[in-house]
Protein backbone atom coordinates (compact mmCIF):
# COMPACT_ATOMS: atom_id res chain seq x y z
CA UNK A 1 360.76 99.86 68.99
CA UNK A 2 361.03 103.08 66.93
CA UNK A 3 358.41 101.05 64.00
CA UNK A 4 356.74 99.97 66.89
CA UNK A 5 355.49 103.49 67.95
CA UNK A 6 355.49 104.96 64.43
CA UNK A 7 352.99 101.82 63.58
CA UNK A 8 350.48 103.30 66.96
CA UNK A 9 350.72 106.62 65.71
CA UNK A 10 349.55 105.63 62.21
CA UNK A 11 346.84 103.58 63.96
CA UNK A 12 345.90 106.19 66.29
CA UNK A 13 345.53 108.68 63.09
CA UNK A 14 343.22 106.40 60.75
CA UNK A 15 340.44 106.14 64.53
CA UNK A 16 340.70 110.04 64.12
CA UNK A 17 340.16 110.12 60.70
CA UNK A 18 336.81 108.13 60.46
CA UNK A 19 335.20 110.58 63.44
CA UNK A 20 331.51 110.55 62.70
CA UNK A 21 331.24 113.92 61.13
CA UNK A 22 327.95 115.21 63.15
CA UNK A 23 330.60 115.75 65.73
CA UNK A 24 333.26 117.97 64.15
CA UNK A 25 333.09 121.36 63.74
CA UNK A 26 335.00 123.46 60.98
CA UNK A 27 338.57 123.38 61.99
CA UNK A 28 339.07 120.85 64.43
CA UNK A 29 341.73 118.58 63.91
CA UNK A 30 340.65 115.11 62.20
CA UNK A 31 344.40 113.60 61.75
CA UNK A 32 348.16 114.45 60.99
CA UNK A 33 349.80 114.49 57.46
CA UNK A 34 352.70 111.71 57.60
CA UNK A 35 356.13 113.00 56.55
CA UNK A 36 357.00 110.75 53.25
CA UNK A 37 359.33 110.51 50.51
CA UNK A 38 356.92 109.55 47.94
CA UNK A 39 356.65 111.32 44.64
CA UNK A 40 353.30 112.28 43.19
CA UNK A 41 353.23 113.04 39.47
CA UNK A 42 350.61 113.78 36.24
CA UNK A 43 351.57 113.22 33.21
CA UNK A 44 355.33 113.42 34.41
CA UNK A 45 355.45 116.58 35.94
CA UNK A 46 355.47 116.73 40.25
CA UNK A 47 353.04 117.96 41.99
CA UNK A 48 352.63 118.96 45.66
CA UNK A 49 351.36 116.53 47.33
CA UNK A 50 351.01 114.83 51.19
CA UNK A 51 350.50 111.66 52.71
CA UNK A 52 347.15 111.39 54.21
CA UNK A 53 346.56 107.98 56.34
CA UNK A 54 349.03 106.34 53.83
CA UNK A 55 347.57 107.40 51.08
CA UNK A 56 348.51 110.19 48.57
CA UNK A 57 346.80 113.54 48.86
CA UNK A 58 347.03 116.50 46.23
CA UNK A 59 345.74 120.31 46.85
CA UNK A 60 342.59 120.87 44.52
CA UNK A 61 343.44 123.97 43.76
CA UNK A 62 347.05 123.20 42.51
CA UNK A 63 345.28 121.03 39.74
CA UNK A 64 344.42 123.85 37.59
CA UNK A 65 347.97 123.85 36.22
CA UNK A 66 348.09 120.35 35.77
CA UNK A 67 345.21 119.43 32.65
CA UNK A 68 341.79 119.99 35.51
CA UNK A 69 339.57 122.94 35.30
CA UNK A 70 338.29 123.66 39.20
CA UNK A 71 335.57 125.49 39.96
CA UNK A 72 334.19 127.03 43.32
CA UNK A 73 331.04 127.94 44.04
CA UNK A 74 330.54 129.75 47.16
CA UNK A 75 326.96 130.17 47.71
CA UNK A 76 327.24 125.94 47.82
CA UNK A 77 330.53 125.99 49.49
CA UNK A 78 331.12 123.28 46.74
CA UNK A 79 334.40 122.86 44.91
CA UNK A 80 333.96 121.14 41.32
CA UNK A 81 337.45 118.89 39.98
CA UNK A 82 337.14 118.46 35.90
CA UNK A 83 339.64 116.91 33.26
CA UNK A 84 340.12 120.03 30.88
CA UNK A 85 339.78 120.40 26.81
CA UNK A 86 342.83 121.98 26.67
CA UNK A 87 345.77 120.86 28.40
CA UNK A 88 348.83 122.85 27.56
CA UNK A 89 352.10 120.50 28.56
CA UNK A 90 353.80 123.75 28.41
CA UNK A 91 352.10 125.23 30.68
CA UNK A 92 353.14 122.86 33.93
CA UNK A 93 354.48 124.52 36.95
CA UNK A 94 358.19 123.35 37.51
CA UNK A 95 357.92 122.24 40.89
CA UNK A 96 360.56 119.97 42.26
CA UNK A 97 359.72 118.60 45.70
CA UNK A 98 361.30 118.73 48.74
CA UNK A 99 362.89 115.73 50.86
CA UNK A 100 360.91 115.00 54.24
CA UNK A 101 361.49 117.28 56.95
CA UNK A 102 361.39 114.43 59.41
CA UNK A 103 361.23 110.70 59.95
CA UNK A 104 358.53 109.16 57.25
CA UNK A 105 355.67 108.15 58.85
CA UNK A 106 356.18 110.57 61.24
CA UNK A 107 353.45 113.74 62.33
CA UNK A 108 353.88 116.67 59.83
CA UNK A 109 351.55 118.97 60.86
CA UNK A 110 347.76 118.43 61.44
CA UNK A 111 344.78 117.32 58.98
CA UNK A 112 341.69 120.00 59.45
CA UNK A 113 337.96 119.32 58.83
CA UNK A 114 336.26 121.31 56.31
CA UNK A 115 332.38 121.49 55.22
CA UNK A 116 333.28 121.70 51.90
CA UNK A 117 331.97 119.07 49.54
CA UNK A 118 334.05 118.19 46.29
CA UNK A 119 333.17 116.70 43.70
CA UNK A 120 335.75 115.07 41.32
CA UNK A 121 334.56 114.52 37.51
CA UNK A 122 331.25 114.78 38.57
CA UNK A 123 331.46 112.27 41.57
CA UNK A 124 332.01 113.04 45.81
CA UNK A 125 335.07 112.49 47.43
CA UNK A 126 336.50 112.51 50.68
CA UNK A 127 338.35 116.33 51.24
CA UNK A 128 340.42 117.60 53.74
CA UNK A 129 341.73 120.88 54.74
CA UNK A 130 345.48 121.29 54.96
CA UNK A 131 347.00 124.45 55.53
CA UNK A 132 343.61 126.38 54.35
CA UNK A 133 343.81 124.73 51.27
CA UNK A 134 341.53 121.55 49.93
CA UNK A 135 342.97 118.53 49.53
CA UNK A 136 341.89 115.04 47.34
CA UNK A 137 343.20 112.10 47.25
CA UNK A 138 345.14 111.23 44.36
CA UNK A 139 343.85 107.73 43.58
CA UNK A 140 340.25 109.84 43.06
CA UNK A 141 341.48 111.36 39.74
CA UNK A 142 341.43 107.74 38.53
CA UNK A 143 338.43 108.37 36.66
CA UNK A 144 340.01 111.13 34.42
CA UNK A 145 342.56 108.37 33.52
CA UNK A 146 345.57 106.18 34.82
CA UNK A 147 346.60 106.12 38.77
CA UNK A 148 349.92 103.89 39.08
CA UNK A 149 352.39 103.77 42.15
CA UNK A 150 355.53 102.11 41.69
CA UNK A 151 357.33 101.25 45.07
CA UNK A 152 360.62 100.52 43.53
CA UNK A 153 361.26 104.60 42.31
CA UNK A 154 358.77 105.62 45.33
CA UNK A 155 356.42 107.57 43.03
CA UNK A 156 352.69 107.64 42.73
CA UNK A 157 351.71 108.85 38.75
CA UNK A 158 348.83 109.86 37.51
CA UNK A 159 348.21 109.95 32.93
CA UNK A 160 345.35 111.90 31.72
CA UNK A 161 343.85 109.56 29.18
CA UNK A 162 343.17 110.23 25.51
CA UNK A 163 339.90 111.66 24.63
CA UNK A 164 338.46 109.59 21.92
CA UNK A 165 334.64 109.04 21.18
CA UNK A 166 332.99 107.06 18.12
CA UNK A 167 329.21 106.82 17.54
CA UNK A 168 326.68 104.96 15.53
CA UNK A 169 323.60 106.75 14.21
CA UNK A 170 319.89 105.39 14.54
CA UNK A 171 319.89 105.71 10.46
CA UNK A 172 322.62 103.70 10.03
CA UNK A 173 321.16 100.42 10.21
CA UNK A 174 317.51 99.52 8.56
CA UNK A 175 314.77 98.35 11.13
CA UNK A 176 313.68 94.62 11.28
CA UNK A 177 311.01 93.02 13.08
CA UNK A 178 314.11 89.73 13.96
CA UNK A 179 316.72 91.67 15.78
CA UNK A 180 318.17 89.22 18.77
CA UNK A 181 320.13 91.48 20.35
CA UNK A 182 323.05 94.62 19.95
CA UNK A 183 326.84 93.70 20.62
CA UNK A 184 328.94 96.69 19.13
CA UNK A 185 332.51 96.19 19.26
CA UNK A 186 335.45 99.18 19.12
CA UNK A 187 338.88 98.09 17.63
CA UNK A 188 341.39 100.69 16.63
CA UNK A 189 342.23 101.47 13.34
CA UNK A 190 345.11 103.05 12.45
CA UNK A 191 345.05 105.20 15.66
CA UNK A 192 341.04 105.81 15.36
CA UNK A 193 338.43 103.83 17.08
CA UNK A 194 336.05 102.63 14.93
CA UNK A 195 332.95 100.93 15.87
CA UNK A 196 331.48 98.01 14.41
CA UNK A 197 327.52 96.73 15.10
CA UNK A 198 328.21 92.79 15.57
CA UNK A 199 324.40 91.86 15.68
CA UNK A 200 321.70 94.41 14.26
CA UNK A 201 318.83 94.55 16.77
CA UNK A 202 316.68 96.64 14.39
CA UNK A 203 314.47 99.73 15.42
CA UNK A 204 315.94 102.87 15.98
CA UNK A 205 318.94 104.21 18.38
CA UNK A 206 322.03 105.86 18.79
CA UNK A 207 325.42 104.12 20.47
CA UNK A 208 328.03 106.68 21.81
CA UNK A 209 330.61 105.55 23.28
CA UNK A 210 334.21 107.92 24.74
CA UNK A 211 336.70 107.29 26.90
CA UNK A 212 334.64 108.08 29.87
CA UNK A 213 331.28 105.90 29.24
CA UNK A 214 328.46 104.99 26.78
CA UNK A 215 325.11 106.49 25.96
CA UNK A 216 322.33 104.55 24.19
CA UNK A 217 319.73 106.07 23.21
CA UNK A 218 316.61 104.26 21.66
CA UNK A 219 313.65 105.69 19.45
CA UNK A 220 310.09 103.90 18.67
CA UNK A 221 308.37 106.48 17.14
CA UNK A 222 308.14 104.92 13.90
CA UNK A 223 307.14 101.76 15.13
CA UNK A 224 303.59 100.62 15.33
CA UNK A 225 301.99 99.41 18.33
CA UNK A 226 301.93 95.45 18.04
CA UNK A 227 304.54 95.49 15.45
CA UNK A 228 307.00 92.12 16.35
CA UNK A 229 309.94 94.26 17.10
CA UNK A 230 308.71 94.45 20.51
CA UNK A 231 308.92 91.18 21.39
CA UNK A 232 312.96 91.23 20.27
CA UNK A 233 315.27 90.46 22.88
CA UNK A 234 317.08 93.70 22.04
CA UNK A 235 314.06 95.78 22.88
CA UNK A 236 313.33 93.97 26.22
CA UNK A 237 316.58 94.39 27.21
CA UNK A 238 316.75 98.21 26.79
CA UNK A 239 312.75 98.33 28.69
CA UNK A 240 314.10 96.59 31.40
CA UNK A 241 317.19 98.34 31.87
CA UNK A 242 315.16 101.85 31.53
CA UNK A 243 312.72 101.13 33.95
CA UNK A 244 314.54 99.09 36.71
CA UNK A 245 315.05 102.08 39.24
CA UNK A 246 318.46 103.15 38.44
CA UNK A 247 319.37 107.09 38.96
CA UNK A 248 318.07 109.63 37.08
CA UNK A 249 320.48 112.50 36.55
CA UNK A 250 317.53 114.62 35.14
CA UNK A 251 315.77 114.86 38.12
CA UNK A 252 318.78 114.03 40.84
CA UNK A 253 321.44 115.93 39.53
CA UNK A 254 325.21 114.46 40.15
CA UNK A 255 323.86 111.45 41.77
CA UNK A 256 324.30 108.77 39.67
CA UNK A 257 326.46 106.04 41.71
CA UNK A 258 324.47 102.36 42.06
CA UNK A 259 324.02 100.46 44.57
CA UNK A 260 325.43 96.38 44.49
CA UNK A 261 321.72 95.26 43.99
CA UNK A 262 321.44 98.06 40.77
CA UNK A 263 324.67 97.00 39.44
CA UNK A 264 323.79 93.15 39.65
CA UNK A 265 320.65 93.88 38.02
CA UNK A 266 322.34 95.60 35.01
CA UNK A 267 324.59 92.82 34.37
CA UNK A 268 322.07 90.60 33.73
CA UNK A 269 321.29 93.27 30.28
CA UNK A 270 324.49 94.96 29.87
CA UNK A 271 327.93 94.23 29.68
CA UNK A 272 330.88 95.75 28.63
CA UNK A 273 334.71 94.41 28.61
CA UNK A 274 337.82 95.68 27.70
CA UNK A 275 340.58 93.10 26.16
CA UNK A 276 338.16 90.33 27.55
CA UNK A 277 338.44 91.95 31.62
CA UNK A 278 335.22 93.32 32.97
CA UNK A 279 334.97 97.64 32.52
CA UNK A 280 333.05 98.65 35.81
CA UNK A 281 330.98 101.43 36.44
CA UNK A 282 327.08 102.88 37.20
CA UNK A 283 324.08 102.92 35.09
CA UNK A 284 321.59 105.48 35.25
CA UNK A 285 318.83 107.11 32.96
CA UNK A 286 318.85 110.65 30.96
CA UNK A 287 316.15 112.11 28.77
CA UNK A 288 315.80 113.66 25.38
CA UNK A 289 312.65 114.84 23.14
CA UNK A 290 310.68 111.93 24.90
CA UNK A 291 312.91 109.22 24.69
CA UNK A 292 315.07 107.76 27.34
CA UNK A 293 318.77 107.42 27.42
CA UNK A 294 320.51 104.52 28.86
CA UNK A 295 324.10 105.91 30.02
CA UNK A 296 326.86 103.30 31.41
CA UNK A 297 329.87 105.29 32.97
CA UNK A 298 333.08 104.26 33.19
CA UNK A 299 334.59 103.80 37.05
CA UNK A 300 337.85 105.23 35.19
CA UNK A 301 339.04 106.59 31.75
CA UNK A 302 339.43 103.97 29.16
CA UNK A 303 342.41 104.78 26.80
CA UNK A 304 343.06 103.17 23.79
CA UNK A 305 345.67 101.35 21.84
CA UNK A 306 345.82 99.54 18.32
CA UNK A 307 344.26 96.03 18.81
CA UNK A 308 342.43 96.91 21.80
CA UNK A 309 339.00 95.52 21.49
CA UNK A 310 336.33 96.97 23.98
CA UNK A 311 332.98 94.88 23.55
CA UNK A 312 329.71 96.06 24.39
CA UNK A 313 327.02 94.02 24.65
CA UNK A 314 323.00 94.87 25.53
CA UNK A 315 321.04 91.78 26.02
CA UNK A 316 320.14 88.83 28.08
CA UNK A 317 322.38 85.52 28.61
CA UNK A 318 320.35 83.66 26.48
CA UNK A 319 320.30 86.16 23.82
CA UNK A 320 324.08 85.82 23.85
CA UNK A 321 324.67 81.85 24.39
CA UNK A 322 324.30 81.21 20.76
CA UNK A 323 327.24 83.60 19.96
CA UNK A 324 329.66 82.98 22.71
CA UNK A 325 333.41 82.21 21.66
CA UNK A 326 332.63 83.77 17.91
CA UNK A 327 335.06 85.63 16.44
CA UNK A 328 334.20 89.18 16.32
CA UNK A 329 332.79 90.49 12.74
CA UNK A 330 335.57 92.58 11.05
CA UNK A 331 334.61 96.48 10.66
CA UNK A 332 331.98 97.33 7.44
CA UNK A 333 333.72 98.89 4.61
CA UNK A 334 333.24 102.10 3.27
CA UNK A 335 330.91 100.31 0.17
CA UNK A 336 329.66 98.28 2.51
CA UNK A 337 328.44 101.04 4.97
CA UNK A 338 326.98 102.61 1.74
CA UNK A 339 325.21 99.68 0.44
CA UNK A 340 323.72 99.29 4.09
CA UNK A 341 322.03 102.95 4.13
CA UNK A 342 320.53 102.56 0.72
CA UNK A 343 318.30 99.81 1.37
CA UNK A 344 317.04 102.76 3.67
CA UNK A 345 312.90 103.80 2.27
CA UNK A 346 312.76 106.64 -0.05
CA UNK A 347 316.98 106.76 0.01
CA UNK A 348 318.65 108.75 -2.83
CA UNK A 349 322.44 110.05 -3.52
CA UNK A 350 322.20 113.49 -3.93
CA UNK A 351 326.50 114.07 -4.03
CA UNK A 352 329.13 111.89 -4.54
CA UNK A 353 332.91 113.32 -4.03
CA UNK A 354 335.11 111.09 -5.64
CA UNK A 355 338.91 110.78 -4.69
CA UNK A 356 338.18 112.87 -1.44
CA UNK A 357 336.96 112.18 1.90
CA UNK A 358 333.37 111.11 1.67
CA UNK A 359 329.82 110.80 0.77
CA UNK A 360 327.01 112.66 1.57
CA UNK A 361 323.58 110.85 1.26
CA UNK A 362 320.12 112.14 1.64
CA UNK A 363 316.68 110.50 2.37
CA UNK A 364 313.78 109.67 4.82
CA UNK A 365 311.55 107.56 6.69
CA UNK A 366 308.33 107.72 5.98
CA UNK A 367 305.61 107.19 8.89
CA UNK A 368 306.82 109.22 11.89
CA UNK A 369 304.60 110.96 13.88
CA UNK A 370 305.30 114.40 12.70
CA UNK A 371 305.47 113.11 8.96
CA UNK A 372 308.12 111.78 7.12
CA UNK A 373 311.52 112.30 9.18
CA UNK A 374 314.51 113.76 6.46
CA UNK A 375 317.79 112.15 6.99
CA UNK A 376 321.11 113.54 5.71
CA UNK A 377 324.19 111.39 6.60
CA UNK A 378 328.44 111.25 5.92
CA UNK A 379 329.81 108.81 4.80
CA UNK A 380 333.17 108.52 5.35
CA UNK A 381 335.72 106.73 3.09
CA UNK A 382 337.86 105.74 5.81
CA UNK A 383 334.70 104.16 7.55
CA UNK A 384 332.09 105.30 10.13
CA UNK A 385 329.17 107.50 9.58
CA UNK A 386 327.82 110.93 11.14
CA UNK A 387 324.37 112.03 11.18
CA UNK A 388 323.46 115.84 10.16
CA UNK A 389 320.18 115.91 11.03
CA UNK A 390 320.53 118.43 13.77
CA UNK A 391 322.76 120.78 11.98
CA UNK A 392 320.82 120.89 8.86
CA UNK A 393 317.28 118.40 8.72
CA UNK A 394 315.88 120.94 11.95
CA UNK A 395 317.06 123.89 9.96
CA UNK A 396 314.91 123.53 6.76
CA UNK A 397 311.48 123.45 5.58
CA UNK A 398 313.06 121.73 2.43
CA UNK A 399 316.59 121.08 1.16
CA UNK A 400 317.40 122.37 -2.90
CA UNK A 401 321.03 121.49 -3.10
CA UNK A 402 323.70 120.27 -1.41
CA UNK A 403 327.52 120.79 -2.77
CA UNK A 404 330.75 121.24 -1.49
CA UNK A 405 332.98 124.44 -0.96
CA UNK A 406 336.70 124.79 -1.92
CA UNK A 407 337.08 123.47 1.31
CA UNK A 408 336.33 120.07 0.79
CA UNK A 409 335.72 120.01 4.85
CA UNK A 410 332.71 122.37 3.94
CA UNK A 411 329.13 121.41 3.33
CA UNK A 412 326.70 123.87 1.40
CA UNK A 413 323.33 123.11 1.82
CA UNK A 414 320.63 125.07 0.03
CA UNK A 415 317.17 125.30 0.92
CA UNK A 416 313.98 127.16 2.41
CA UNK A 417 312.79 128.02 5.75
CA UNK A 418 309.36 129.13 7.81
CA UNK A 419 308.92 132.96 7.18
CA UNK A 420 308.62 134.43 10.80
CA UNK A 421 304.37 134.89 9.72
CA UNK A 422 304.64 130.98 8.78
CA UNK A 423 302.85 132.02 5.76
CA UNK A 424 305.93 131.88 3.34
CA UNK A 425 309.25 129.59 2.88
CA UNK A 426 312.33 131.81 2.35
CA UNK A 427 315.46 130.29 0.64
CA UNK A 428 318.68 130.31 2.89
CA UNK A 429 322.11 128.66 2.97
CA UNK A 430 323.91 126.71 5.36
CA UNK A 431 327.91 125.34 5.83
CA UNK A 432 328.44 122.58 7.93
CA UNK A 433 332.02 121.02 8.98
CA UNK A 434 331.09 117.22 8.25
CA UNK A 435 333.48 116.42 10.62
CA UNK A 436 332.69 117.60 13.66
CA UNK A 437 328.81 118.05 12.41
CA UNK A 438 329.01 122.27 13.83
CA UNK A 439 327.46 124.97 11.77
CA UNK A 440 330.36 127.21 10.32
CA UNK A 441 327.94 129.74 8.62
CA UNK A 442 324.02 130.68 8.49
């Protein structure tokens, strides 16, 4: 009988919970938290945290301690829920929850609207107010890495992924006019993710990809109206998936999430699978010096592991039918990687550093509209590639020298710039970090 009545009450709380919210007012009561004896954890350490309709609810606020930076902004009345850059183990509260002060399932104490609207890694969620605090439900920090309950131990755990991102440059591959499509695969090497271009599409783009999503950027400026390359599948793929509808965070801000018909519509061009299981997430549209960006996020945080394989393919079924159940290409080599960027036009070595960590390799395409576009690229020994133009190429009139410090992490770069009268070029000096591509000096 006892279950019997427990199971109303529960029933009677999820009707009061879904109250249209046109007729609530800030305050009223929307619902009871449910006494429980489940234990809510991230990244090992307990956390607060209440049972909300049967399922797990955590304070916003008590998140800052636990790897989130949360923001408030009171003009909005809008509370912001990000993973942090710096989470600090050390620096996790020692709480050690309490057993249920009555029966489990059982009324605690009552569930409050709020206007407030939270947004958790840059998506809305459902918030309550408990106790004049804001509360989240746990299974929303999925996206900032791995939800798991396990009924056996009664705890609900949450595991801040690892940050890891690996990108291909638009110089590292030379333009053709046959390009069928782009399938990029990330395997782990040694610990690292490192991303290997299965079929070279041509033209010109950039492939990020992190633990959180992908951006794909795509440039044309160098190619000439009429030119083949726009009749590649590749290309098609890319024009259909940037001008299908889907969100634009440029001009909607925040508001990125598809709708079934969007989401259908980008399978058909773009797929991407982890370990040979569908990733989900939304597609939607950024913009950049006149190009468009094509960004796929992730529903939730993708971690990592040696012989993962996460496949990502851009094209059309057809485009992909001649290719299916092909073992995937292994990773370039280092001399391979160089080989490929010197069939680049107008490529020369300008510095070679033997028995340490890389190359660095200068050049240009000819063509552009603003003239010929410089290039200066890493190469790096262990594989992979990062492009410098931003750091350095936008910096100078003309590059002089390049050479290396004591620090062999150090890049020197030599070379003129625009007098403020534009009448004279004046020599300057720039380091660069070649691994993370910042400016350390000039």
């Amino acid at each position: 009988m006892k279950r019997i009545m427990l199971t109303l009450i529960t029933l009677l709380l999820l009707s009061a919970l879904i109250q249209p919210a046109s007729a609530l007012k800030i305050g009223d009561a929307v619902g009871q938290v449910l006494y429980t004896d489940i234990v809510a954890k991230i990244d090992g350490h307990p956390i607060r945290a209440y049972n909300v309709a049967g399922n797990m609810c955590v304070v916003a606020e008590d998140l800052r301690a636990y790897g989130f930076d949360v923001t408030w902004y009171g003009d909005e009345r809008l509370l912001t829920v990000d993973p942090s850059k710096t989470v600090n183990p050390a620096a996790f509260p020692e709480y050690v929850p309490e057993p249920p002060k009555g029966q489990i399932g059982a009324p605690a104490f009552p569930i409050l609207y709020t206007d407030i609207v939270t947004y958790v890694d840059g998506r809305p969620v459902e918030s309550y107010n408990i106790d004049g605090r804001t509360v989240i439900y746990f299974q929303d920090l999925r996206k900032s890495g791995v939800v798991h309950y396990d009924n056996a131990v009664r705890t609900t755990s949450f595991t801040h992924a690892d940050p890891w991102s690996v990108s291909l440059a638009k110089t590292d591959f030379p333009r053709t006019a046959n390009g069928i499509s782009l399938e990029a695969v990330v395997r782990m090497n040694g610990g690292k993710p490192v991303l290997t271009l299965a079929s070279d599409p041509g033209g010109q783009f950039e492939l990020h990809v992190s633990e959180r999503g992908l951006r794909l950027a795509h440039y044309t400026y160098s190619i000439p109206e009429g030119d083949p390359y726009y009749e590649t599948n590749f290309y098609k793929s890319f024009h259909a998936l940037a001008t299908m509808g889907l969100p634009d965070v440029d001009t909607n801000y925040l508001h990125y999430d598809n709708t079934d018909g969007q989401k259908a519509a980008v399978s058909a061009y773009l797929r991407v699978t982890l370990n040979g299981e569908p990733v989900k997430g939304d597609c939607y549209l950024s913009w950049g010096n006149g190009h468009a960006d094509v960004n796929f996020n992730f529903d939730k945080m993708i971690g990592l592991n040696n012989g993962d394989l996460l496949r990502i393919e851009i094209g059309t079924e057809d485009a992909f039918a001649a290719t299916a159940g092909q073992p995937v290409p292994a990773a370039r080599t280092p001399e391979e990687e160089l080989n490929n960027l010197r069939q680049r036009p107008l490529f020369y070595e300008t510095e070679t550093v033997e028995n340490e960590l890389c190359y660095v390799l200068r050049g240009e395409f000819r063509g552009t509209p603003r003239g010929n576009q410089k290039t200066l690229d890493v190469v790096y020994k262990s594989g992979g590639t990062k492009s410098l133009y931003n750091p350095v190429c936008l910096s100078f009139q003309a590059i002089d020298s390049i050479e290396f410090s004591s620090d062999p992490k150090i890049l020197i770069v030599k070379g003129r710039v625009l007098s403020a009268d534009r009448q004279t070029l004046l020599p300057s000096t720039l380091e660069v970090n070649i691994y993370t591509g910042e400016t350390v000096k000039g």
